[in-house]
N, C-alpha and C. Protein backbone atom coordinates (compact mmCIF):
# COMPACT_ATOMS: atom_id res chain seq x y z
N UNK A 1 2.63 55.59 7.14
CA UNK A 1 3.40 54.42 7.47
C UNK A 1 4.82 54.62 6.94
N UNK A 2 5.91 54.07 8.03
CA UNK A 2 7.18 54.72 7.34
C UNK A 2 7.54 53.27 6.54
N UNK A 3 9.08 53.35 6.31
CA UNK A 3 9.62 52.53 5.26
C UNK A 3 9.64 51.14 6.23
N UNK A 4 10.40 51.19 7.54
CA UNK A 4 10.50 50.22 8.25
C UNK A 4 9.16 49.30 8.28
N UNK A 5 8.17 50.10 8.82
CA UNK A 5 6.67 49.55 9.27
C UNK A 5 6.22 48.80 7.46
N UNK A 6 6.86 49.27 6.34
CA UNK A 6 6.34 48.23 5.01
C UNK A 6 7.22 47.41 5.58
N UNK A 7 8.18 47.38 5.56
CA UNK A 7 8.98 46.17 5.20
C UNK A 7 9.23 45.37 6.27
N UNK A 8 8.41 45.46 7.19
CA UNK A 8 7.74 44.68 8.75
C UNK A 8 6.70 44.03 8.11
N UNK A 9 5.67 44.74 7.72
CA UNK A 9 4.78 43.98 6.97
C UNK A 9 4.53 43.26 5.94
N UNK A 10 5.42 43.64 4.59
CA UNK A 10 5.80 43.14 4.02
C UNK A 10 6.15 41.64 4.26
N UNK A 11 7.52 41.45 5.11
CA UNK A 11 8.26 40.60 5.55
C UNK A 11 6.95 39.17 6.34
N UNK A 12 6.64 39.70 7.05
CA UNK A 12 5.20 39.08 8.02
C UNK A 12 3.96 38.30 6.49
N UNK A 13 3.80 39.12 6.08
CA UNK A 13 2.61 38.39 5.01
C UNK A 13 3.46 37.54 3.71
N UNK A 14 4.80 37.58 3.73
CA UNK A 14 5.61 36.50 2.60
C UNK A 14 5.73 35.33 3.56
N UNK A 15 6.19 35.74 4.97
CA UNK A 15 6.27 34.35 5.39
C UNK A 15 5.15 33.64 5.86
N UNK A 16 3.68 34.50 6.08
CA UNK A 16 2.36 33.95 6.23
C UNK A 16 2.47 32.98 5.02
N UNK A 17 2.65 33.69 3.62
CA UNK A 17 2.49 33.01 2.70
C UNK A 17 3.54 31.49 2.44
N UNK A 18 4.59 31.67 2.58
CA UNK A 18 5.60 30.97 2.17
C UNK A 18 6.05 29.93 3.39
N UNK A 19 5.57 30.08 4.54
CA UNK A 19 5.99 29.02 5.67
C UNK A 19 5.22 27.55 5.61
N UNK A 20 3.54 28.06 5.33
CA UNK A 20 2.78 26.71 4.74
C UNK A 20 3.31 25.92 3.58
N UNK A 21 3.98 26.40 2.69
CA UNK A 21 4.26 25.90 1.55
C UNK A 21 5.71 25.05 1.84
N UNK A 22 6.32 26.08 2.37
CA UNK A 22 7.63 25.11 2.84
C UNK A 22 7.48 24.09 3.86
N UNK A 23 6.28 23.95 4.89
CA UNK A 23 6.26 22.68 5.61
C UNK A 23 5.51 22.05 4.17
N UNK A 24 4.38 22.25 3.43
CA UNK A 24 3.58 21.24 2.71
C UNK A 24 5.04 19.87 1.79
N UNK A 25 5.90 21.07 1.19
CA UNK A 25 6.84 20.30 0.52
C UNK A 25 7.87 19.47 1.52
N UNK A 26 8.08 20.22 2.65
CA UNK A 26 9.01 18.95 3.89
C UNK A 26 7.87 17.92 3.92
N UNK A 27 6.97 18.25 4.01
CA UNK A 27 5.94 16.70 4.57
C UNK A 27 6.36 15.72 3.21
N UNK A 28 5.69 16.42 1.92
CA UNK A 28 5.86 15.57 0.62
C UNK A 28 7.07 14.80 0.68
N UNK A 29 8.64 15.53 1.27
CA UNK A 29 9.53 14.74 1.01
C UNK A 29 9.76 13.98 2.56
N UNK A 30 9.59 14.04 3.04
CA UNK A 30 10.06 13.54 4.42
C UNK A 30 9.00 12.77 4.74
N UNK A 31 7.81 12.40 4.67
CA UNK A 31 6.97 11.53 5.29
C UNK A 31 6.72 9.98 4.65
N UNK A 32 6.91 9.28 5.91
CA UNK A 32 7.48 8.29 5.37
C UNK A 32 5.93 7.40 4.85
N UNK A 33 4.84 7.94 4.97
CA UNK A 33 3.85 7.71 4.10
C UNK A 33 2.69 7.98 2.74
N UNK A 34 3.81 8.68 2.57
CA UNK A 34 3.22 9.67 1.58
C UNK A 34 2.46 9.00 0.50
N UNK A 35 1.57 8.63 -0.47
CA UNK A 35 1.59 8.15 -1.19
C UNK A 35 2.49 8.09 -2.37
N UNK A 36 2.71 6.52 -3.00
CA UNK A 36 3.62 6.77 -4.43
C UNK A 36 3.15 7.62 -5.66
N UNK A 37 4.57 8.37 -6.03
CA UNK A 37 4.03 9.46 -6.83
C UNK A 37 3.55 8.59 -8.47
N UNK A 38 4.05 7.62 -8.75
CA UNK A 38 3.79 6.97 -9.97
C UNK A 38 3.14 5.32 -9.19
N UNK A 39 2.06 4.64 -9.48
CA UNK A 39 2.19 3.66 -9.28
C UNK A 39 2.90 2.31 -10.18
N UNK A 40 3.45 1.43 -9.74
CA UNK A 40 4.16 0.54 -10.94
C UNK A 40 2.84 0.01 -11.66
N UNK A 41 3.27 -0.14 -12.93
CA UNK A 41 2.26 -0.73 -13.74
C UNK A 41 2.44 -2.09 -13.50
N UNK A 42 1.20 -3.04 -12.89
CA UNK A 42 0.67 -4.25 -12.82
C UNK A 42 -0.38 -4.54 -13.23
N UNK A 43 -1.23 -3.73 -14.12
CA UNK A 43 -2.26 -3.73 -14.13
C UNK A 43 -2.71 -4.81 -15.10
N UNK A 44 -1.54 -5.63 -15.34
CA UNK A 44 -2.14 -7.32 -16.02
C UNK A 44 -2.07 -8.06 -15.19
N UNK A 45 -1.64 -8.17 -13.97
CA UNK A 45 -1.48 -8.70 -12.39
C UNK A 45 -2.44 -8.38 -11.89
N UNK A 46 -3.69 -7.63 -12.21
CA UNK A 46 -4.92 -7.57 -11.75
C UNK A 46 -5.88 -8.80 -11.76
N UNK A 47 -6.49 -9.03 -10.50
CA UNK A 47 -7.42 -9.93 -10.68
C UNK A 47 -8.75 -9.88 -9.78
N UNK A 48 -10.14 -10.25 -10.06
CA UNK A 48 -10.94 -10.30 -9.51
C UNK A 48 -11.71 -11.76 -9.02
N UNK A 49 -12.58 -11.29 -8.31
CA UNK A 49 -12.93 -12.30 -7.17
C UNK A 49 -13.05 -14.02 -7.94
N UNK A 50 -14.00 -13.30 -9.12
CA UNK A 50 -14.33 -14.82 -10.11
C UNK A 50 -12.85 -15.39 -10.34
N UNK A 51 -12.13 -14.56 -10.44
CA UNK A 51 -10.90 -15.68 -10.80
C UNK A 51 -10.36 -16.00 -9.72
N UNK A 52 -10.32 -15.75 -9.12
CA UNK A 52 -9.41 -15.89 -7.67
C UNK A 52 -10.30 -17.72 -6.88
N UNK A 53 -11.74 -17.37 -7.29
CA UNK A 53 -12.36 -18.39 -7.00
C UNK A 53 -11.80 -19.94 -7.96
N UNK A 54 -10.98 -19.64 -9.04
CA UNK A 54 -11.13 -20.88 -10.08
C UNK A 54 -9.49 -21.09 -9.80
N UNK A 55 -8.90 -20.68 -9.03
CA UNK A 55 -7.30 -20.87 -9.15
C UNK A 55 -7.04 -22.20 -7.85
N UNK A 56 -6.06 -22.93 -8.01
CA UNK A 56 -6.27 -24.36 -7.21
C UNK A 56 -5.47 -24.10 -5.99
N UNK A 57 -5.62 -24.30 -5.07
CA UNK A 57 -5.11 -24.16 -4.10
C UNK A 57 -3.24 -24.45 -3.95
N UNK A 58 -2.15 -24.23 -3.78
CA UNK A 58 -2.09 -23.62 -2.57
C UNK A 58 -2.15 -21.72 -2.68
N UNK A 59 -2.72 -21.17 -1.97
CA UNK A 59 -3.15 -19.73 -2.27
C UNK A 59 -2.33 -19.18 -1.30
N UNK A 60 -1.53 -18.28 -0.99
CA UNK A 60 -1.06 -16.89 -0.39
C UNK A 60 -1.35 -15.70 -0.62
N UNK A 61 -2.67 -15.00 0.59
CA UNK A 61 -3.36 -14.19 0.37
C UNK A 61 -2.57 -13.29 1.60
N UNK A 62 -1.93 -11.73 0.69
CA UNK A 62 -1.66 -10.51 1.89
C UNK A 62 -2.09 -9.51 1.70
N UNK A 63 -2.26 -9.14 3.19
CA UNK A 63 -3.11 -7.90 3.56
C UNK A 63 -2.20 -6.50 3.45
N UNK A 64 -1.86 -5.43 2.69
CA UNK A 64 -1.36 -4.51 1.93
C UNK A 64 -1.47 -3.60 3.50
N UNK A 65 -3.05 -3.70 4.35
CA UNK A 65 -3.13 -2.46 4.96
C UNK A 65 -2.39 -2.37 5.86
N UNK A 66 -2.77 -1.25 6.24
CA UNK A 66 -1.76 -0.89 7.93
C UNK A 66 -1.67 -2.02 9.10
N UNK A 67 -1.50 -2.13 9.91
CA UNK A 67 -0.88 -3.27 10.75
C UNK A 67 -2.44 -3.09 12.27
N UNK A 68 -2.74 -2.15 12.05
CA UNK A 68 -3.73 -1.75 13.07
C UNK A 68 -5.16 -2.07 12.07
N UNK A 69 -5.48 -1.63 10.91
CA UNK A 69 -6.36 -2.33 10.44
C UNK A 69 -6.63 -3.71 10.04
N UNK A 70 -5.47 -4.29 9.66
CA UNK A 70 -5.41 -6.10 10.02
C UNK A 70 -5.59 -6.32 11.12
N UNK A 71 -5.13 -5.74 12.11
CA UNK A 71 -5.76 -6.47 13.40
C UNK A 71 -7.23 -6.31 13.50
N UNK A 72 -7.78 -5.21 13.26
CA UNK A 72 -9.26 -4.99 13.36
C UNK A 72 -10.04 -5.90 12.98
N UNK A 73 -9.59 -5.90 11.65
CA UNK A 73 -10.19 -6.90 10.39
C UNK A 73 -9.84 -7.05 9.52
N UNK A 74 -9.42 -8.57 9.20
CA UNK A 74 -9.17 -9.03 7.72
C UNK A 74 -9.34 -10.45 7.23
N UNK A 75 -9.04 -10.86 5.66
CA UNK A 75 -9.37 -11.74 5.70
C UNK A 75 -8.76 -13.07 6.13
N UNK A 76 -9.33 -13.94 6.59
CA UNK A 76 -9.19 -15.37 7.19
C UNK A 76 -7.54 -15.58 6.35
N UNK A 77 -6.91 -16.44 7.56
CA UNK A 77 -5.84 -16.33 6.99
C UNK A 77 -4.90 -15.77 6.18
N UNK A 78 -5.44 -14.41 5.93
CA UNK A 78 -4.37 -13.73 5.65
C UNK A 78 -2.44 -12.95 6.19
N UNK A 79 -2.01 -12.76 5.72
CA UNK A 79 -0.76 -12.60 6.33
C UNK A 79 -0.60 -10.77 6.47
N UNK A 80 -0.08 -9.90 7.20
CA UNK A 80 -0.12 -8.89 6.85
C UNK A 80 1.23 -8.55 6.63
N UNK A 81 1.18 -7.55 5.22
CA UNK A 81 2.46 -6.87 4.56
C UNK A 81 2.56 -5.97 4.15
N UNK A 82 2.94 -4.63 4.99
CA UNK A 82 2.91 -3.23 4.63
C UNK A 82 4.35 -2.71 3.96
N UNK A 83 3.90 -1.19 3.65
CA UNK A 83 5.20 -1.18 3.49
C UNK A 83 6.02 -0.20 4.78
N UNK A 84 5.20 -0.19 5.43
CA UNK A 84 5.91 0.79 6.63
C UNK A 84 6.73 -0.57 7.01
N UNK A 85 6.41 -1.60 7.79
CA UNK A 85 7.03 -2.78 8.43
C UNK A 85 7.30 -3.91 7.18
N UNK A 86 7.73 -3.93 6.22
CA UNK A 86 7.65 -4.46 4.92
C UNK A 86 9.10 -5.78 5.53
N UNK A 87 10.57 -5.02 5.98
CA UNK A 87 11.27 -5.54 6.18
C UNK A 87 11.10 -6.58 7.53
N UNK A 88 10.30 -5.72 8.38
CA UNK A 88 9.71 -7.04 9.71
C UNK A 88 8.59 -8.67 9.41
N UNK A 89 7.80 -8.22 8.26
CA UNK A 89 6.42 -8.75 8.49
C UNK A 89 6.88 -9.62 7.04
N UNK A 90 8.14 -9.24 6.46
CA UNK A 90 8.26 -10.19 5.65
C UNK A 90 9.10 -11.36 5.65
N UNK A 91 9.09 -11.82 6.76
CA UNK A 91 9.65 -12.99 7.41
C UNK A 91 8.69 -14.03 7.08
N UNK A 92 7.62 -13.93 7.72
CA UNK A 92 6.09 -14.67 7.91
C UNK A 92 6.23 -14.93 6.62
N UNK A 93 5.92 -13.66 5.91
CA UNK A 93 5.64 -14.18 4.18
C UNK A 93 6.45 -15.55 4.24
N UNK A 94 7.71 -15.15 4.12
CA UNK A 94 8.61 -16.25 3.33
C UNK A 94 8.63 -17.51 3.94
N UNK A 95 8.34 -17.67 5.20
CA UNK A 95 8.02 -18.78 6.09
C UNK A 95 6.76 -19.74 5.26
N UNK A 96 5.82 -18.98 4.93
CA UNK A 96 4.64 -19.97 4.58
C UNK A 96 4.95 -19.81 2.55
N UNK A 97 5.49 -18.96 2.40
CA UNK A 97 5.11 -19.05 0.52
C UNK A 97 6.34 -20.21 0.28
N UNK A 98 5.61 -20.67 -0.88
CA UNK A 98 6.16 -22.12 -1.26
C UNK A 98 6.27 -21.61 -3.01
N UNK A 99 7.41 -21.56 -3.79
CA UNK A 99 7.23 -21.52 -5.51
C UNK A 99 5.78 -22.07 -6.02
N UNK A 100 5.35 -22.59 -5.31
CA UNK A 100 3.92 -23.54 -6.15
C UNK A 100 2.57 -22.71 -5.92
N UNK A 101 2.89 -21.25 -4.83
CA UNK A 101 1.96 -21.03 -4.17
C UNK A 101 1.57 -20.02 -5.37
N UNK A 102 -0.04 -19.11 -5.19
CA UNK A 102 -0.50 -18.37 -5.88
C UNK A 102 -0.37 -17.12 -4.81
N UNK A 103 -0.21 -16.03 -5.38
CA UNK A 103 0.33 -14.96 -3.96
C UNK A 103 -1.00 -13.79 -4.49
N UNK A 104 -2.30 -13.79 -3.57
CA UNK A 104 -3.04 -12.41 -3.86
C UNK A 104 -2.46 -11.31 -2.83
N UNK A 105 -2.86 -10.18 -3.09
CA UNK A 105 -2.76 -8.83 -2.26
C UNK A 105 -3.27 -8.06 -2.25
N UNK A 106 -3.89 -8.07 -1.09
CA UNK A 106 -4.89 -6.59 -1.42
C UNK A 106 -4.81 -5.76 -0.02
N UNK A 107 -5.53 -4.49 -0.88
CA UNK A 107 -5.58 -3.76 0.16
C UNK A 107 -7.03 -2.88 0.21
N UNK A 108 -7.14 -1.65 1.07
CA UNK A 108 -8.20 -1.07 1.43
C UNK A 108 -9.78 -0.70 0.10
N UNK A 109 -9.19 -0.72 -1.06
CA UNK A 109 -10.05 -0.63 -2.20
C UNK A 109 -9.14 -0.91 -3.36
N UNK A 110 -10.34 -0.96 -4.66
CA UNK A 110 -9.30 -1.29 -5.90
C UNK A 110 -8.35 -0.38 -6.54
N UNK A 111 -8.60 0.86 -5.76
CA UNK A 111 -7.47 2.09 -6.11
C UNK A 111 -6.05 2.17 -5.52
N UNK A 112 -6.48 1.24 -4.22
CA UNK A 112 -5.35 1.82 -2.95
C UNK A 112 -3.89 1.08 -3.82
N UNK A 113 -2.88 2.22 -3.57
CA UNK A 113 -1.83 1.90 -4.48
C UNK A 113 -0.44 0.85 -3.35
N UNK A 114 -0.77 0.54 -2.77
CA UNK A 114 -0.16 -0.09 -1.53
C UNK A 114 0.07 -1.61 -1.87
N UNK A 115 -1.05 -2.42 -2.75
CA UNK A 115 -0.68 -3.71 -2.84
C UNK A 115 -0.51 -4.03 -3.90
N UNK A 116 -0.26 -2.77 -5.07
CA UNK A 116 0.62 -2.92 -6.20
C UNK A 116 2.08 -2.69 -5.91
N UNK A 117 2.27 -1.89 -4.75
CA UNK A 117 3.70 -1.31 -4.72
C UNK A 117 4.15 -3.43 -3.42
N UNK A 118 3.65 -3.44 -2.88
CA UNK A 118 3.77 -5.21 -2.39
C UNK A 118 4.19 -5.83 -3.07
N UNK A 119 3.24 -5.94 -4.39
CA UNK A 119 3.23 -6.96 -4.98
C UNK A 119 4.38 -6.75 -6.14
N UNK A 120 4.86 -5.61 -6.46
CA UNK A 120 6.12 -5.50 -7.21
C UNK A 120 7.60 -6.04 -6.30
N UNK A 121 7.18 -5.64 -5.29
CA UNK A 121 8.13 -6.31 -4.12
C UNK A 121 8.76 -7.56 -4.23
N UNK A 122 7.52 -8.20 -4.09
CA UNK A 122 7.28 -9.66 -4.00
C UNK A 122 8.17 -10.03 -5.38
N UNK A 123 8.05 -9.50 -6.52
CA UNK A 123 8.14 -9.81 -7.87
C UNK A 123 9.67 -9.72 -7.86
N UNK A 124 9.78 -8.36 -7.62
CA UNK A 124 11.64 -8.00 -8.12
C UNK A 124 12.34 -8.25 -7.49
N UNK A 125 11.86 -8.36 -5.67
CA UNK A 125 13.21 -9.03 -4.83
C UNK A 125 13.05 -10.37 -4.15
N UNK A 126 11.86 -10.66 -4.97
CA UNK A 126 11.99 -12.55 -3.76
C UNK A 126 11.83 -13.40 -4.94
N UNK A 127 11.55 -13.03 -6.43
CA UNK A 127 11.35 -13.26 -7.42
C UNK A 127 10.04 -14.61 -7.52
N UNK A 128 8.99 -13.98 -6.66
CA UNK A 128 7.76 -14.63 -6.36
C UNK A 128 7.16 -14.38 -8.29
N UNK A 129 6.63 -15.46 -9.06
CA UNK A 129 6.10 -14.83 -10.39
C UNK A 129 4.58 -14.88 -10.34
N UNK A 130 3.70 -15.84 -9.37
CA UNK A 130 2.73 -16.02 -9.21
C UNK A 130 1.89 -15.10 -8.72
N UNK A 131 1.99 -13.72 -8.40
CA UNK A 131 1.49 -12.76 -7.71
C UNK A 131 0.62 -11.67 -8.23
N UNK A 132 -0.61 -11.38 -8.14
CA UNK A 132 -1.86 -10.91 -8.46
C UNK A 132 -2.30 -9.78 -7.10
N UNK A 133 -2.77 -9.08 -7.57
CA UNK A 133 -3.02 -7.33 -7.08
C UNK A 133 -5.03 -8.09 -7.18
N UNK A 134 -5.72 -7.91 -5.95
CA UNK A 134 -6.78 -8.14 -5.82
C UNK A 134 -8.07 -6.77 -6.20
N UNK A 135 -8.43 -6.49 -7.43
CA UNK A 135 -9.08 -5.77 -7.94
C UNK A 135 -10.23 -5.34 -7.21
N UNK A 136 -10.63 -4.99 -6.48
CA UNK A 136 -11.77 -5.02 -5.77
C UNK A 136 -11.91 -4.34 -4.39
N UNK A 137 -12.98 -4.30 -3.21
CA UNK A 137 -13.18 -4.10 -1.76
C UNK A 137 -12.32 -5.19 -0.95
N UNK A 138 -11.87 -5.07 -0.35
CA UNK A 138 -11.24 -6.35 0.41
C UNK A 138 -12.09 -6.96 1.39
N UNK A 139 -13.28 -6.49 1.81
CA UNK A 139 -14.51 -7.23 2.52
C UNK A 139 -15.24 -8.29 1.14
N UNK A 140 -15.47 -7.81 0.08
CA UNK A 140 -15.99 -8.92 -0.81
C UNK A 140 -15.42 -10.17 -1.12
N UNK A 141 -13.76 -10.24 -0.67
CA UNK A 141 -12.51 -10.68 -0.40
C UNK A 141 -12.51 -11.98 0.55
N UNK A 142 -13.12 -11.07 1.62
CA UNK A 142 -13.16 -12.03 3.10
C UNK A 142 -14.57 -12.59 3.15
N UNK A 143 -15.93 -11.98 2.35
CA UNK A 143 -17.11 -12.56 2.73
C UNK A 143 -17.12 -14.15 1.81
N UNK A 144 -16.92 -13.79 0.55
CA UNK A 144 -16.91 -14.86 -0.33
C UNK A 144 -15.56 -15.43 -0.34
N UNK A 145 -14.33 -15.18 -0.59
CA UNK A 145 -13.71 -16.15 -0.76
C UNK A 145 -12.99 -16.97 0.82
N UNK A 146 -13.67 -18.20 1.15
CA UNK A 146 -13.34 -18.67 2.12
C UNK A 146 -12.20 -19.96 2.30
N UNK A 147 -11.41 -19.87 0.95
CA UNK A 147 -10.64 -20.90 0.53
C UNK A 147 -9.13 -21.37 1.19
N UNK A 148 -9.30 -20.12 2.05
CA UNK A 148 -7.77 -19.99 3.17
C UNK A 148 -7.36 -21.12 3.59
């Protein structure tokens, strides 16, 4: 094999190697869904179903998920607030939340980092203080709490 034919091959198996890696890091920075790399700490803004049951009405309950899974299914009167459409869908919010209101949010499970990153939203730019991150499945959400 001469010098050319290495450094043909050579050349061919760095960029086998190195072309995946350079799209993996464009996706990381460029996709506009990536997950958050830190989630904000709310985790005293956590709340579960028992409490959610003892808090007095008026309640503002939002749906964190995607805009296609609220339509599928969610809970009763809920509002939906992503953050892909965050600036569209937060009209509605502000239409129905009242200072007096209690604001839950949840989303797909108690991990999904989507209705902590909401609910900091809610906190730092509409200066909502009443607002709670729903600890839990969001079907245990919609079966039991029917208080909408």
């Amino acid at each position: 094999m001469n010098k050319q034919m290495k450094k043909f091959y050579i050349f061919n198996v760095l960029l086998f190697l190195f072309l995946p890696l350079l799209l993996a890091i464009m996706n990381i920075c460029l996709n506009p869904n990536r997950p958050a790399w830190r989630l904000p700490n709310v985790a005293n803004n956590e709340i579960n179903l028992s409490q959610i049951l003892k808090i007095p009405p008026p309640i503002l309950v939002i749906d964190a998920r995607s805009s296609i899974s609220y339509k599928k299914n969610s809970v009763s009167g809920a509002l939906n607030l992503n953050e892909k459409n965050f600036d569209i869908q937060i009209v509605n919010v502000l239409q129905r939340w009242s200072p007096n209101m209690t604001v839950i949010v949840y989303c797909n499970k108690h991990h999904c980092g989507s209705s902590q990153i909401i609910a900091q939203r809610l906190q730092s730019k509409f200066q909502m203080n009443n607002v709670f991150v729903f600890k839990g499945d969001w079907k245990t959400l919609k079966q039991k709490f029917k208080g909408l």
